[in-house]
Protein backbone atom coordinates (compact mmCIF):
# COMPACT_ATOMS: atom_id res chain seq x y z
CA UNK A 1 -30.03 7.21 53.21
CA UNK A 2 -29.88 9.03 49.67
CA UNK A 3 -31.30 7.06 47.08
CA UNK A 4 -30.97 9.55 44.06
CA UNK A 5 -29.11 12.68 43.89
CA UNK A 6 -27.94 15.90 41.41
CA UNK A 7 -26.30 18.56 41.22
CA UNK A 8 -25.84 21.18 38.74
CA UNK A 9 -28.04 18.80 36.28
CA UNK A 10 -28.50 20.36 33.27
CA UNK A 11 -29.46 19.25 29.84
CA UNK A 12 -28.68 20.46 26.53
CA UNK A 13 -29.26 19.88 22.49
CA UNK A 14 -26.54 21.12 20.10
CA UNK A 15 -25.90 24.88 21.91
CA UNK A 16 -29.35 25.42 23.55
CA UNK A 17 -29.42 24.82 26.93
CA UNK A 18 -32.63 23.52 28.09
CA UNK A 19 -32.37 23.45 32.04
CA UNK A 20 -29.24 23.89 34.23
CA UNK A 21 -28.51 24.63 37.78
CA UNK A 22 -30.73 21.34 39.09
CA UNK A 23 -29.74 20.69 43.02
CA UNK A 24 -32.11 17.62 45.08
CA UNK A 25 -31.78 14.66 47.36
CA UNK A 26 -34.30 11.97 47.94
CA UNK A 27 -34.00 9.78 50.21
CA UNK A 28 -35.60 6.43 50.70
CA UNK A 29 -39.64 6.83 51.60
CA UNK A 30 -39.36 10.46 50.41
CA UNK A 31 -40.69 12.35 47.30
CA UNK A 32 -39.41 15.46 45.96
CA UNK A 33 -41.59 17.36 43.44
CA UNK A 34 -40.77 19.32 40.11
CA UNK A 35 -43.75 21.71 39.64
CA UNK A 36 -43.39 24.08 36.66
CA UNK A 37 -45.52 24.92 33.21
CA UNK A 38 -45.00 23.44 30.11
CA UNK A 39 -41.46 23.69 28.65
CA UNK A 40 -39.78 24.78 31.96
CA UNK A 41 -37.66 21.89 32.12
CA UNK A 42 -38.79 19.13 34.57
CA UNK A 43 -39.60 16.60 32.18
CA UNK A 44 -36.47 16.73 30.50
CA UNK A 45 -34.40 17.27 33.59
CA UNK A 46 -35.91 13.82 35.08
CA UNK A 47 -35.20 11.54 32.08
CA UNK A 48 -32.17 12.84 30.31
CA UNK A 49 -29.94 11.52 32.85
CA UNK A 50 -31.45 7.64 32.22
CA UNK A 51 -31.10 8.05 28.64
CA UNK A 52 -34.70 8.07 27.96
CA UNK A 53 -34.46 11.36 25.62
CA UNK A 54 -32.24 13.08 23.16
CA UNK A 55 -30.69 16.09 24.83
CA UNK A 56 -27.15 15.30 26.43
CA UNK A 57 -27.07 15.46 30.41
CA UNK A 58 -24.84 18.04 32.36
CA UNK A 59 -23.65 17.75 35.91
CA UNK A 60 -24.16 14.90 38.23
CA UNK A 61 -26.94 12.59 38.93
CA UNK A 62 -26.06 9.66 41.31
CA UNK A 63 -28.75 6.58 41.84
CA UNK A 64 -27.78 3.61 44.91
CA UNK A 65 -24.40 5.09 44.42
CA UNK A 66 -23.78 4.76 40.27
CA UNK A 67 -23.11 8.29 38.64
CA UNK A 68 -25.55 8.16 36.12
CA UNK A 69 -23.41 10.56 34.09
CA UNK A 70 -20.38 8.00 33.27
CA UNK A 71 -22.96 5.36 32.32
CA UNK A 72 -22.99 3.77 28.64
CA UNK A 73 -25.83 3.12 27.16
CA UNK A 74 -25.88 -0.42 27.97
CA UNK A 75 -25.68 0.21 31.45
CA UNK A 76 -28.02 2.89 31.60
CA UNK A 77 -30.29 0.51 30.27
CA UNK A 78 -29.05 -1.97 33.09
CA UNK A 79 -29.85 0.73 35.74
CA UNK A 80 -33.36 1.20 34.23
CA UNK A 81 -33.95 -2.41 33.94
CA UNK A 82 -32.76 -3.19 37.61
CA UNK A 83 -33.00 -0.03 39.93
CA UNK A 84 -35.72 2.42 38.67
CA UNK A 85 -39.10 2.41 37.54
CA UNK A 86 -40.85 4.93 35.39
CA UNK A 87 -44.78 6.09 34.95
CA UNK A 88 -45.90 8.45 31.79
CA UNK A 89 -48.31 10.52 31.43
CA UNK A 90 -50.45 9.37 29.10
CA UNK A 91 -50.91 5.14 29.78
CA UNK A 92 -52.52 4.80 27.01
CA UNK A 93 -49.72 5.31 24.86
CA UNK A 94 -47.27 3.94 27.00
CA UNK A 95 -48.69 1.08 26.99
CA UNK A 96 -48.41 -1.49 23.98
CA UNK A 97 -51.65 -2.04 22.49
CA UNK A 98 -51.38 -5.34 21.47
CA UNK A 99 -50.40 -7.02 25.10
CA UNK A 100 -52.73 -7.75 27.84
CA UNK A 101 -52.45 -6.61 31.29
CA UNK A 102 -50.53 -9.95 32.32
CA UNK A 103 -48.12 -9.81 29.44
CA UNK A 104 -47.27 -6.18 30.49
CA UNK A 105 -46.79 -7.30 34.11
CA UNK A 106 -44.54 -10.71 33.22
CA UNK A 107 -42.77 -8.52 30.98
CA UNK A 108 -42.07 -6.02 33.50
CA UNK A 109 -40.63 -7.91 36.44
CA UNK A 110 -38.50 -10.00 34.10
CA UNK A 111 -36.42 -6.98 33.00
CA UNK A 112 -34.18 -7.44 35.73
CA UNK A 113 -33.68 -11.05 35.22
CA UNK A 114 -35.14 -13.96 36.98
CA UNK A 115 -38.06 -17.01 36.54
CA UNK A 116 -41.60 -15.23 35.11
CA UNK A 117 -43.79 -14.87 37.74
CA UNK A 118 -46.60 -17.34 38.71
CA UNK A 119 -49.76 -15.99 38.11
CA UNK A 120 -50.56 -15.45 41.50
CA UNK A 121 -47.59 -13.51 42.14
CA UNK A 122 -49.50 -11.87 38.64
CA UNK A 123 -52.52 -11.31 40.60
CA UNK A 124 -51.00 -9.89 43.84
CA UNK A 125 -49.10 -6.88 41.46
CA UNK A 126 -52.88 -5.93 40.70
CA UNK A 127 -54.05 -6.45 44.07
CA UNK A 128 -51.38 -4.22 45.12
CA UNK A 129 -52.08 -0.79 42.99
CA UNK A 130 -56.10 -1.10 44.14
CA UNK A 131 -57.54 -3.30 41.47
CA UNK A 132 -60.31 -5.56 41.72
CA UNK A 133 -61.83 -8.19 39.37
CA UNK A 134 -58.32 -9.26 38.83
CA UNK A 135 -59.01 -12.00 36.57
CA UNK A 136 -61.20 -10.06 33.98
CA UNK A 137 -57.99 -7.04 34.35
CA UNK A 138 -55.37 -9.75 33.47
CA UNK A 139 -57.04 -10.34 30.29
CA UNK A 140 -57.58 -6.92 29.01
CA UNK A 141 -55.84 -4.93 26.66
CA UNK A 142 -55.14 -1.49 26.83
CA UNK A 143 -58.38 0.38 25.49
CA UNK A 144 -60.69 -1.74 27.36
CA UNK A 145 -59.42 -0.54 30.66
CA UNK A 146 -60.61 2.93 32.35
CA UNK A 147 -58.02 5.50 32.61
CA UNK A 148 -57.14 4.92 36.09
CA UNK A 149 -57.38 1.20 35.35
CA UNK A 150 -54.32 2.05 32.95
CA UNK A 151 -52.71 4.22 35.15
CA UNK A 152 -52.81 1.76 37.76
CA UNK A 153 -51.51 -1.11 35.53
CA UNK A 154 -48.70 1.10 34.70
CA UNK A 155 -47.57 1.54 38.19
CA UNK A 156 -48.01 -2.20 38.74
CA UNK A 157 -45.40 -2.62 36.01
CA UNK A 158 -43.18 0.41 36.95
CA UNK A 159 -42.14 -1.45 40.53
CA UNK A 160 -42.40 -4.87 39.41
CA UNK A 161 -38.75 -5.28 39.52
CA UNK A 162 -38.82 -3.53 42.64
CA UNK A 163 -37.00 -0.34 42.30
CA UNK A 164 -35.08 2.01 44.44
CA UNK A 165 -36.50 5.36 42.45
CA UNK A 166 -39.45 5.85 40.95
CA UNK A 167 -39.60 8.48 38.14
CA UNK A 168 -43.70 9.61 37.65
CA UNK A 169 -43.83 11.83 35.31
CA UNK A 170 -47.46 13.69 35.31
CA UNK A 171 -48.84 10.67 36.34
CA UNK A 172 -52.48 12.14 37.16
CA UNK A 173 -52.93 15.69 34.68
CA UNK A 174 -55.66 13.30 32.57
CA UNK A 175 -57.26 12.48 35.58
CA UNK A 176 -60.67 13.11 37.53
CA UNK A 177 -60.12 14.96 41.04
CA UNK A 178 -60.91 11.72 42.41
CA UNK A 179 -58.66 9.28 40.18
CA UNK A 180 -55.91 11.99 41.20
CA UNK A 181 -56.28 11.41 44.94
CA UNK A 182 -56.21 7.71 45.12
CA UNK A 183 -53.24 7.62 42.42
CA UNK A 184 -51.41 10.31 44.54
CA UNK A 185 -52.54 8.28 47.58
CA UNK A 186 -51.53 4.88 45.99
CA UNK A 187 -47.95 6.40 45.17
CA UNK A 188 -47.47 7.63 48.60
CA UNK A 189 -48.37 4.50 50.21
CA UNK A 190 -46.22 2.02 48.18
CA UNK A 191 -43.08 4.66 48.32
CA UNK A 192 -43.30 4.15 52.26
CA UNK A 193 -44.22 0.25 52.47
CA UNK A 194 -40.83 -0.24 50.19
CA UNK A 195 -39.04 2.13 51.12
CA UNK A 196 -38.78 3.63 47.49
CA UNK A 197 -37.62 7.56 46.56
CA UNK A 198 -39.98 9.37 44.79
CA UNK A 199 -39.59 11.82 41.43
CA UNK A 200 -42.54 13.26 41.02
CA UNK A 201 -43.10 15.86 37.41
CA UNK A 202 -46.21 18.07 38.07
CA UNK A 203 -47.87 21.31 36.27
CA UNK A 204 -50.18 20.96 39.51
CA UNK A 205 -48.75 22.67 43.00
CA UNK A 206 -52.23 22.34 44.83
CA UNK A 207 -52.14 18.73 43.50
CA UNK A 208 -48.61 17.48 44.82
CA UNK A 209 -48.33 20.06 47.87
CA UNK A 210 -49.83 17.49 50.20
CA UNK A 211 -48.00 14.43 49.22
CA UNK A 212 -44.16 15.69 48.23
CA UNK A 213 -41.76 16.52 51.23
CA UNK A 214 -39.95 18.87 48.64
CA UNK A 215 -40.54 20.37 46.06
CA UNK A 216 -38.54 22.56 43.13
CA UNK A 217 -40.08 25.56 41.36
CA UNK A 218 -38.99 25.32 37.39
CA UNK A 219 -39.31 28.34 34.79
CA UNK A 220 -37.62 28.45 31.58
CA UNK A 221 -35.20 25.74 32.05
CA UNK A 222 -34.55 27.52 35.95
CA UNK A 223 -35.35 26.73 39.42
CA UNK A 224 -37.02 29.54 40.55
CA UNK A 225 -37.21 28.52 43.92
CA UNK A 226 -37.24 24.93 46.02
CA UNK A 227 -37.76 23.85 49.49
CA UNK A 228 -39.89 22.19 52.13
CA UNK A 229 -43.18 21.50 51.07
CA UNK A 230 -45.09 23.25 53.42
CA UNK A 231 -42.30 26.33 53.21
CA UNK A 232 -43.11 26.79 49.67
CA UNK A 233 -46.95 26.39 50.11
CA UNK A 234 -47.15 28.86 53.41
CA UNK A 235 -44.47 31.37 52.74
CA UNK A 236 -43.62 31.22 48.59
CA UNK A 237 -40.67 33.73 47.85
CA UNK A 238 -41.25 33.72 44.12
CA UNK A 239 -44.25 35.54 42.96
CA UNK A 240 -44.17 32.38 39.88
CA UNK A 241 -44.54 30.03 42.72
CA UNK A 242 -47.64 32.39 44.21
CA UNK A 243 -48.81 32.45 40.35
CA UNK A 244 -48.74 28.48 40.03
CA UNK A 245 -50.90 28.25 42.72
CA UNK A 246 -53.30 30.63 41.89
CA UNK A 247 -53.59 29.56 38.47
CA UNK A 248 -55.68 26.33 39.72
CA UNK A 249 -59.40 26.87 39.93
CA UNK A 250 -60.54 26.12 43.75
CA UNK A 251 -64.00 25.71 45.21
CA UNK A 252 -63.26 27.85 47.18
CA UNK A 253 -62.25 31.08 45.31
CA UNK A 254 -64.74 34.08 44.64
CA UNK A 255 -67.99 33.55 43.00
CA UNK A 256 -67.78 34.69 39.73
CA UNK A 257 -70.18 37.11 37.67
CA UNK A 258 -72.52 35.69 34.88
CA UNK A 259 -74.25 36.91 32.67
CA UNK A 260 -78.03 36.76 32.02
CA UNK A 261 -79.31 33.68 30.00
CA UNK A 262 -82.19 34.18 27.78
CA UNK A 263 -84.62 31.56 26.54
CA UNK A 264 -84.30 28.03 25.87
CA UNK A 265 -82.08 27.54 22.87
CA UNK A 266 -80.95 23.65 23.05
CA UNK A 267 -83.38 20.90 24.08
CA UNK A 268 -81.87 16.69 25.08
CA UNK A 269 -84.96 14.67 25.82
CA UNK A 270 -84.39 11.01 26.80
CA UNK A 271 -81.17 10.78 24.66
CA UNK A 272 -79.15 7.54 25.13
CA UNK A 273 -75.81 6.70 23.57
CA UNK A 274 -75.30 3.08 22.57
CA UNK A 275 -71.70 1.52 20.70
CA UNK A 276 -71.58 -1.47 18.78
CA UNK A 277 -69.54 -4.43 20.04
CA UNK A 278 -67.82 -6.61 17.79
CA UNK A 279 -69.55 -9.76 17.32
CA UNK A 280 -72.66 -11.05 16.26
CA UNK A 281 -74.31 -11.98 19.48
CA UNK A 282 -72.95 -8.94 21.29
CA UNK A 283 -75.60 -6.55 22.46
CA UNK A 284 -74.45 -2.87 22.13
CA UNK A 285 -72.87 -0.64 24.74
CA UNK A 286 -74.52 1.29 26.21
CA UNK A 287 -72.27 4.70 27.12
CA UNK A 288 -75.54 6.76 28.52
CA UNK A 289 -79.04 6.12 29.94
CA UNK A 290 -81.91 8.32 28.60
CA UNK A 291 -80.72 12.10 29.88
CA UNK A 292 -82.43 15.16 29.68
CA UNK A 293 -80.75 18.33 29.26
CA UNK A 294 -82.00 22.67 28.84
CA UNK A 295 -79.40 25.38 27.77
CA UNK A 296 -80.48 28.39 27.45
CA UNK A 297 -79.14 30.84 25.65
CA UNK A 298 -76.08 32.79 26.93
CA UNK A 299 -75.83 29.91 29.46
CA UNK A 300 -73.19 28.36 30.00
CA UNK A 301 -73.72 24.79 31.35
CA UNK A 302 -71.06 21.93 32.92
CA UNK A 303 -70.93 18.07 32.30
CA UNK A 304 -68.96 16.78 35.14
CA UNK A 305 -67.67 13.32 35.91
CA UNK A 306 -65.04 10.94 35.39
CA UNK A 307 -63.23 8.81 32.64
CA UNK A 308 -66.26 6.51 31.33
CA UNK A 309 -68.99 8.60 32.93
CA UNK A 310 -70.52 9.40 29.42
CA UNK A 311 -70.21 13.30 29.34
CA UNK A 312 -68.17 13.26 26.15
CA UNK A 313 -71.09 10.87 24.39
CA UNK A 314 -73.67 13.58 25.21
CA UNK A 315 -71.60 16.75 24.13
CA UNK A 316 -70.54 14.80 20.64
CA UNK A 317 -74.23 13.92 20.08
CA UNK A 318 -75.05 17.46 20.85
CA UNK A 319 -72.74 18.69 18.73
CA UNK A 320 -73.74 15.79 15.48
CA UNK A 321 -70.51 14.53 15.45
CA UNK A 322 -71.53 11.31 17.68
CA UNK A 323 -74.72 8.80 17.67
CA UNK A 324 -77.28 8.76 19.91
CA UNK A 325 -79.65 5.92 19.79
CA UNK A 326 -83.50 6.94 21.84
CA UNK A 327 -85.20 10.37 22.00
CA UNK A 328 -84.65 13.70 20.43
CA UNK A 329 -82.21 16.59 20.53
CA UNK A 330 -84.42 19.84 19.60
CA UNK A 331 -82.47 23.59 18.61
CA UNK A 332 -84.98 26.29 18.79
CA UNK A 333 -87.51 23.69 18.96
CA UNK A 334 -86.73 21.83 15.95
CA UNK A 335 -85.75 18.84 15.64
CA UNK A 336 -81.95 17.81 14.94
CA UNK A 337 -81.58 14.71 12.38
CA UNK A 338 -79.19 12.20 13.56
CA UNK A 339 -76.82 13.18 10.32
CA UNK A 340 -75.51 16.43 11.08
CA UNK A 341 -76.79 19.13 8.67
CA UNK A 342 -75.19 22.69 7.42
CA UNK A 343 -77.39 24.31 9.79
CA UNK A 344 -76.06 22.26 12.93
CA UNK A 345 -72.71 22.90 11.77
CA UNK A 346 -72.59 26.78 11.30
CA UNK A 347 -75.07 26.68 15.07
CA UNK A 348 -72.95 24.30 16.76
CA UNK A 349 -69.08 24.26 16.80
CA UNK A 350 -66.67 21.38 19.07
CA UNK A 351 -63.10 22.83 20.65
CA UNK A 352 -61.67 19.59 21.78
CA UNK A 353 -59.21 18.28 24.82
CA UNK A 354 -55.91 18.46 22.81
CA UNK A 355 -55.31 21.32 21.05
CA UNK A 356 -52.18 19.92 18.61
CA UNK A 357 -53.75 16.71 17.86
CA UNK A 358 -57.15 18.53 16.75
CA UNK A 359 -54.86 20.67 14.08
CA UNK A 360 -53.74 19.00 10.90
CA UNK A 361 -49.70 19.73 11.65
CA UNK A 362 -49.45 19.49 7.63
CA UNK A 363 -51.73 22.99 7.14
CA UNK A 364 -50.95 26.86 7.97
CA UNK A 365 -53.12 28.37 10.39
CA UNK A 366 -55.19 30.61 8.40
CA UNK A 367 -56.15 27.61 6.41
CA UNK A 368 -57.15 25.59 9.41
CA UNK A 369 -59.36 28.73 11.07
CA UNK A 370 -60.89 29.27 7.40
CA UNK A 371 -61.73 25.67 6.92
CA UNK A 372 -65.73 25.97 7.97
CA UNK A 373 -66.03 28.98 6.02
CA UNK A 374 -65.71 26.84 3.11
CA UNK A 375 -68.36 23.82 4.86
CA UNK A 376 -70.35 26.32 5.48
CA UNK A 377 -70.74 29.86 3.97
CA UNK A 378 -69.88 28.61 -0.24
CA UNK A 379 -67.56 30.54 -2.10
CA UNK A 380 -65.77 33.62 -0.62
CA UNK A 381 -63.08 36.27 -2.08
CA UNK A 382 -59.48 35.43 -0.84
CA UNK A 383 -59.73 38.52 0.71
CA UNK A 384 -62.71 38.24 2.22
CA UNK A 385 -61.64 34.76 3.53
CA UNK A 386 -58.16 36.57 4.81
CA UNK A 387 -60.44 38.96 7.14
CA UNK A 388 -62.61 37.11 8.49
CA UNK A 389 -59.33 34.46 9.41
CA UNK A 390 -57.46 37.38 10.86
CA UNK A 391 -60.57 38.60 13.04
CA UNK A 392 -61.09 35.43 14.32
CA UNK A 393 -57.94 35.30 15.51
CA UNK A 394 -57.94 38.88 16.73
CA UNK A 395 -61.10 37.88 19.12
CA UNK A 396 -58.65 34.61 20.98
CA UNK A 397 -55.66 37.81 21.30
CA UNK A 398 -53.48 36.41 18.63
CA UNK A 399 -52.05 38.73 15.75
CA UNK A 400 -51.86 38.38 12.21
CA UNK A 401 -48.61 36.37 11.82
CA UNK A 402 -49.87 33.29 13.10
CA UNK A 403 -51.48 32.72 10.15
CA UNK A 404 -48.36 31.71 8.68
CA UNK A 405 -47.55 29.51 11.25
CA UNK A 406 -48.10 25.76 11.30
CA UNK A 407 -48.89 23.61 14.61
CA UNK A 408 -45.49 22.56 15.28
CA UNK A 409 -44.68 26.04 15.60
CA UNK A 410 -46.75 27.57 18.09
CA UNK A 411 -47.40 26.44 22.11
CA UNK A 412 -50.07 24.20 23.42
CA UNK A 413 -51.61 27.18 24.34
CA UNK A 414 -51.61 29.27 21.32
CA UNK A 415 -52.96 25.96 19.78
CA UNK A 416 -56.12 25.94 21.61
CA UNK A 417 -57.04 29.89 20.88
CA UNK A 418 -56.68 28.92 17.49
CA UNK A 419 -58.97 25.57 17.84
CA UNK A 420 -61.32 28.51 19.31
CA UNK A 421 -60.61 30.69 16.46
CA UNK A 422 -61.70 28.00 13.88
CA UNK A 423 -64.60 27.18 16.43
CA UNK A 424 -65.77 31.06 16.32
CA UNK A 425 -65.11 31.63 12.99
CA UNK A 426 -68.60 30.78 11.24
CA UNK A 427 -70.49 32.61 14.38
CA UNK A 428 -71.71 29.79 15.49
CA UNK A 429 -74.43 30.19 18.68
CA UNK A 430 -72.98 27.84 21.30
CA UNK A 431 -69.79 25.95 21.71
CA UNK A 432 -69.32 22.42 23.03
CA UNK A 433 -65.93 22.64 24.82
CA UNK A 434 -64.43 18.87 25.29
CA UNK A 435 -62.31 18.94 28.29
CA UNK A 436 -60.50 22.52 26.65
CA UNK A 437 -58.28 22.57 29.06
CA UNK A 438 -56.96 19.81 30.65
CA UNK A 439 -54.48 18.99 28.27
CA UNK A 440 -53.15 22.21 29.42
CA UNK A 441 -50.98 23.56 32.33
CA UNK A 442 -52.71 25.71 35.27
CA UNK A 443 -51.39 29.09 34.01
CA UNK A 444 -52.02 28.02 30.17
CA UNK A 445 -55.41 26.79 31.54
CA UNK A 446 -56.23 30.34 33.00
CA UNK A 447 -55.13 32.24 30.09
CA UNK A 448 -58.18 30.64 28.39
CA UNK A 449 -60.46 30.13 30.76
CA UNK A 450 -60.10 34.09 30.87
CA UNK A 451 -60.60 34.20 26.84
CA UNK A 452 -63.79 32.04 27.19
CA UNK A 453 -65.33 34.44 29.93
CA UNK A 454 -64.38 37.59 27.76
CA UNK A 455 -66.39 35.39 25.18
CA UNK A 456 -69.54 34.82 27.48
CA UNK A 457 -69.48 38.49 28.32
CA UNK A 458 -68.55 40.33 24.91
CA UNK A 459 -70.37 38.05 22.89
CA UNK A 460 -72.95 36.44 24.75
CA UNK A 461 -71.92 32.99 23.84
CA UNK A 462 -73.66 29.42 24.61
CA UNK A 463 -71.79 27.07 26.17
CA UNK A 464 -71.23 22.69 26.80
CA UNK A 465 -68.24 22.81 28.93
CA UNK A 466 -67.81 19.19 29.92
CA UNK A 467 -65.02 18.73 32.40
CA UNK A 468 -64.21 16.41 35.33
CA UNK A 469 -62.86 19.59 36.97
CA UNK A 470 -65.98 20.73 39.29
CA UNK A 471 -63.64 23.85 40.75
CA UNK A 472 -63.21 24.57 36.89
CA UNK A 473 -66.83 24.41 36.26
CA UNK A 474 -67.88 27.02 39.23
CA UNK A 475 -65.96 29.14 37.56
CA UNK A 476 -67.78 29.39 34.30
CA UNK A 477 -70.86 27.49 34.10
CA UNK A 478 -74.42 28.73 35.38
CA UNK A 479 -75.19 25.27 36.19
CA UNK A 480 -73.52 21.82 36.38
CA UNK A 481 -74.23 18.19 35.65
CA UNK A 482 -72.94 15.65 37.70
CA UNK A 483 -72.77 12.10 35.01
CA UNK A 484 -71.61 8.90 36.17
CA UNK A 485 -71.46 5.28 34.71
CA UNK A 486 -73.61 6.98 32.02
CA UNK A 487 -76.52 8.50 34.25
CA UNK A 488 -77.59 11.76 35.04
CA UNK A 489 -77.00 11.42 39.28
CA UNK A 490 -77.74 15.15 39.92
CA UNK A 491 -78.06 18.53 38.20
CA UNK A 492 -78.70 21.72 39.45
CA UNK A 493 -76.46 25.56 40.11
CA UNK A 494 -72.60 25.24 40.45
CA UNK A 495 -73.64 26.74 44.06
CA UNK A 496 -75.99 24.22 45.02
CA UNK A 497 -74.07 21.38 43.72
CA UNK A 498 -71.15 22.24 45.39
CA UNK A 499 -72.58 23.88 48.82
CA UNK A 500 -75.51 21.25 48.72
CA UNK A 501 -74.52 17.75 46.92
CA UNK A 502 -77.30 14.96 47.07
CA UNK A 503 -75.89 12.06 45.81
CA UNK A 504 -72.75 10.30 47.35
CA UNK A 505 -71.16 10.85 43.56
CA UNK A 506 -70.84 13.92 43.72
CA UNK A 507 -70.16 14.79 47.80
CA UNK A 508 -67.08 12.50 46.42
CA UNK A 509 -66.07 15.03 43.73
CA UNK A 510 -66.69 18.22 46.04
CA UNK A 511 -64.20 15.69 48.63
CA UNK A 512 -61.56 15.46 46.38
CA UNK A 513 -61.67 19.60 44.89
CA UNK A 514 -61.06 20.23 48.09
CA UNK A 515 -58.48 17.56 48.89
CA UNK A 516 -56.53 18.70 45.48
């Protein structure tokens, strides 16, 4: 039985035309897949025709029988309300800060009308999406929950009122390998126990391959090709489809060539990471046990592990733009002061996980790559300033006349080679890469994971690369870190950590790589 169906969908703003020529059925128990980069349309071809965004819908979508494209606004809002559910991308935001878990959930399954639920019925919604301590996750808001935590709360509220469709739109690209697999798991599962269909928005075709039944190939507003899940995995026609698969590091591919690593240039001995709590009598956080950590230099070495593991904590305290509370972080076998210093800053430079939100939207690009240059080098000619802006930009492949440009402008991609361009500006000896690229789609994601190893080559660069990608870190790291729940579990080469794990933490990561 069809659940949710289109044909010709479009969408459009004004004269542009931002996808057209849209053709799926889902049925109930099945999930259909849109797999495409950034701006090719998916997004905005799933929610347009609920009214959830601005650009006018063309063609026909049909949901339980209701063409979506005749609807008011006040009934799209009853369809929403009664007949589908919908999970974001980022829970976090999604989610309003200022309700707990159980307000969310009451909330949610009264949309459609009806007595609030009991709180057991409360508990059993948790129960449901994999959650355990169900009392303590009631109470919490938001930002005290893990990221899958969130994302699992949010698909506890999306089929509270028990809908017919679910709409997920990249409901795992901010997870762990691991979170991804039991969220893609936990989907599958309750789309077959109730008999729900299944939208599912991905930048990730080795991710959904195993779990859609179809799945539609998206370019530029296009479909570039769609079909049976396997079909499209086995025998692609398109060589964009062949390209989206490729683009995703596997464990799997090639080794890759590194270069040599000299001697030791960075030095962690017994550094922990502790967090104030509010309230008097509340003993700190404590985000990471004492760790110990060499990087040599030229070498470029991995953090790996999950939301909460404490990877972030160590690279920020590296870099002197986080605490650390016990032992000593030694460069060239001095000591670093717990304030960061000029000379930390012009050694030591951070690219972080989202490249717009890490750009002041309000500045040109020449003044945000020439911003450390005046931290850190004092006074310099305008055209002196100018040159060194333009090589830096030069070195990440983009021209001159994005220094005009502003972040609003330019593509998530373009964004991060500039982050690197304000990172490399000031020569700096190593970088600390936050999670670079996961805010990123695959083929985005290649484009500078190829810039950073043209950087490790040409310029013998040092490199932090913390990730919860371990396919990801093969690919450019010498050796790898495995963190969780703030300890060190296991350390070692990307070879032996992958061919050889030790501890059950990381067999579990090398598991799910594999599993996509």
């Amino acid at each position: 039985m069809s659940i949710y169906s289109v044909r010709e969908l479009g969408s459009e703003i004004g004269k542009d035309t931002l996808s057209h020529g849209l053709d799926f059925t889902i049925a109930a128990g099945e999930c259909v897949a849109l797999v495409g980069e950034s701006g090719s349309g998916k997004s905005v071809s799933c929610l347009a025709p609920f009214g959830l965004i601005a650009p006018h819908m063309t063609g026909s979508a049909i949901l339980d029988g209701t063409e979506l494209a005749n609807c008011s606004e006040s009934e799209l809002r009853r369809l929403r309300a009664q007949k589908a559910g919908f999970i974001f991308q980022q829970p976090l935001t999604a989610l309003t800060p200022h309700m707990r878990t159980e307000q969310h959930l009451r909330e949610s399954a009264m949309q459609a009308g009806g007595e609030p639920p009991d709180h057991g019925r409360l508990a059993a919604m948790l129960k449901n999406v994999g959650l355990t301590d169900i009392e303590a996750n009631l109470r919490k808001y938001p930002h005290e929950l893990s990221g899958g935590e969130r994302q699992r709360v949010m698909i506890a509220c999306a089929i509270a009122h028990d809908p017919v469709l679910l709409v997920a739109d990249e409901p795992t690209s901010a997870l762990d390998a691991h979170l991804r697999g039991e969220i893609m798991e936990l989907l599958g599962r309750l789309r077959r126990e109730r008999g729900m269909a299944l939208l599912l928005v991905s930048h990730d075709l080795p991710s959904v391959a195993r779990h859609a039944d179809h799945i539609v190939i998206m370019r530029r507003g296009k479909v570039i090709e769609s079909g049976p899940s396997d079909k499209i995995i086995r025998h692609p026609k398109a060589d964009y489809s062949r390209q989206l698969w490729d683009a995703t590091p596997k464990l799997d591919d090639p080794a890759p060539q590194l270069p040599a690593i000299g001697t030791p240039l960075l030095e962690v001995r017994d550094v922990a990471v502790d967090y104030p709590r509010s309230g008097i009598f509340r003993a700190p956080f404590r985000a990471v046990e004492p760790a110990n950590l060499t990087v040599h230099a030229g070498e470029a070495v991995a953090l790996v592990g999950g939301s909460g593991s404490g990877k972030s904590s160590i690279g920020k305290a590296i870099a002197g733009i986080g605490p650390w509370s016990e032992g000593e972080i030694l460069w060239q076998g001095g000591a670093l002061p717990h304030k960061r210093n000029k000379a930390q800053k012009r050694a030591v430079q951070t690219v972080f996980q989202d490249p717009v939100a890490s750009l002041d939207p309000r500045w040109r690009v020449e003044d945000i790559v020439a911003e450390p240059l005046t931290h850190l080098r004092g006074e310099m000619t305008k055209a002196e300033r100018h040159a060194s802006v333009a090589a830096a930009l030069e070195t990440v492949g983009l021209d001159a006349a994005f220094m005009q440009r502003r972040p609003t402008q330019i593509s998530g991609g373009q964004a991060q080679r500039v982050a690197i361009a304000r990172a490399l500006v000031c020569k700096p000896e190593m970088l600390v890469l936050d999670e670079a690229t996961s805010a990123l789609d695959p083929v985005i994601g290649a484009e500078i994971v190829a810039l950073l190893q043209q950087l490790q080559s040409g310029k013998s660069l040092t490199m932090l690369f913390i990730t919860h990608d371990l396919a990801l870190a093969r690919k450019l790291c010498h050796r790898i870190l495995v963190l969780h729940q703030g300890q060190v579990v296991e350390q070692g080469t990307a070879d032996d950590i992958i061919a050889k794990p030790q501890s059950d933490i990381t067999r579990r990561l090398v598991t799910a790589s594999r599993d996509g």
